[in-house]
Protein backbone atom coordinates (compact mmCIF):
# COMPACT_ATOMS: atom_id res chain seq x y z
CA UNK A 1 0.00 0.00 0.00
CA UNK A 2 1.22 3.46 -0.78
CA UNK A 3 1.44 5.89 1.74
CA UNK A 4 -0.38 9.71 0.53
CA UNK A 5 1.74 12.40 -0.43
CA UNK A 6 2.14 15.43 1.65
CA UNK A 7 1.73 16.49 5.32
CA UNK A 8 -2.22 16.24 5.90
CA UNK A 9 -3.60 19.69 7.46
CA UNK A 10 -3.57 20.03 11.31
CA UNK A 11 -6.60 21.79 11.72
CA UNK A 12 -8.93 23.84 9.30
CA UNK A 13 -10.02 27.93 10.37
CA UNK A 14 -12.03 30.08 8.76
CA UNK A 15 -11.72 34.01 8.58
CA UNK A 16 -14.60 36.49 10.13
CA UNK A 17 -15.26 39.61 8.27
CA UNK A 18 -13.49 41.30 11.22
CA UNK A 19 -10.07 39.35 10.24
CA UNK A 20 -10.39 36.95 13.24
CA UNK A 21 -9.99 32.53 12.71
CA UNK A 22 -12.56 29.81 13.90
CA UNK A 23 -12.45 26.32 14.04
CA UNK A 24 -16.14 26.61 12.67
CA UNK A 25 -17.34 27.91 9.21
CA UNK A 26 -19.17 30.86 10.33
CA UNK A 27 -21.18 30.66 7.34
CA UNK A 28 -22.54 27.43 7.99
CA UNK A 29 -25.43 26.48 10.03
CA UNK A 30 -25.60 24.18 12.99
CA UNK A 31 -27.58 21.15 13.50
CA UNK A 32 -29.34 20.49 16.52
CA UNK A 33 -28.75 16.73 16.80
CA UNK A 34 -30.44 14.30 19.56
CA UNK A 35 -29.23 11.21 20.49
CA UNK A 36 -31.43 7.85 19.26
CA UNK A 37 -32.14 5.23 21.36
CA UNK A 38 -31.34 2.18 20.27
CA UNK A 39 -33.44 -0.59 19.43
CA UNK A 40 -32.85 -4.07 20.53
CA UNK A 41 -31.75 -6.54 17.83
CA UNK A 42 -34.21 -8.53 15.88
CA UNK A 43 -33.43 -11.94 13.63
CA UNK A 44 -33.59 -11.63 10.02
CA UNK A 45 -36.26 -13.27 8.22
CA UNK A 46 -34.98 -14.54 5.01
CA UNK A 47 -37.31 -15.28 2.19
CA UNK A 48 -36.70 -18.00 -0.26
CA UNK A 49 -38.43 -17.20 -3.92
């Protein structure tokens, strides 16, 4: 296997119109995520045709 070319980027920042960096895109909006339960798991029904 070949190894990739070139140092990968440490971390990513974004200019604000005032000239200052963020770890977030300013630009972008957030997502207010929730945490699922989970569901216990079930057994496959297979179906012969």
């Amino acid at each position: 296997m070949n190894k990739p070319k070139g140092m990968p980027a440490e971390s990513l920042l974004w200019p604000t119109p005032e000239g200052n960096l963020m770890a977030e895109d300013p630009r972008q909006t957030t997502l207010e995520l929730k945490q699922v339960a989970a569901e216990p798991a079930r057994e496959l029904k297979a179906i012969n045709g």
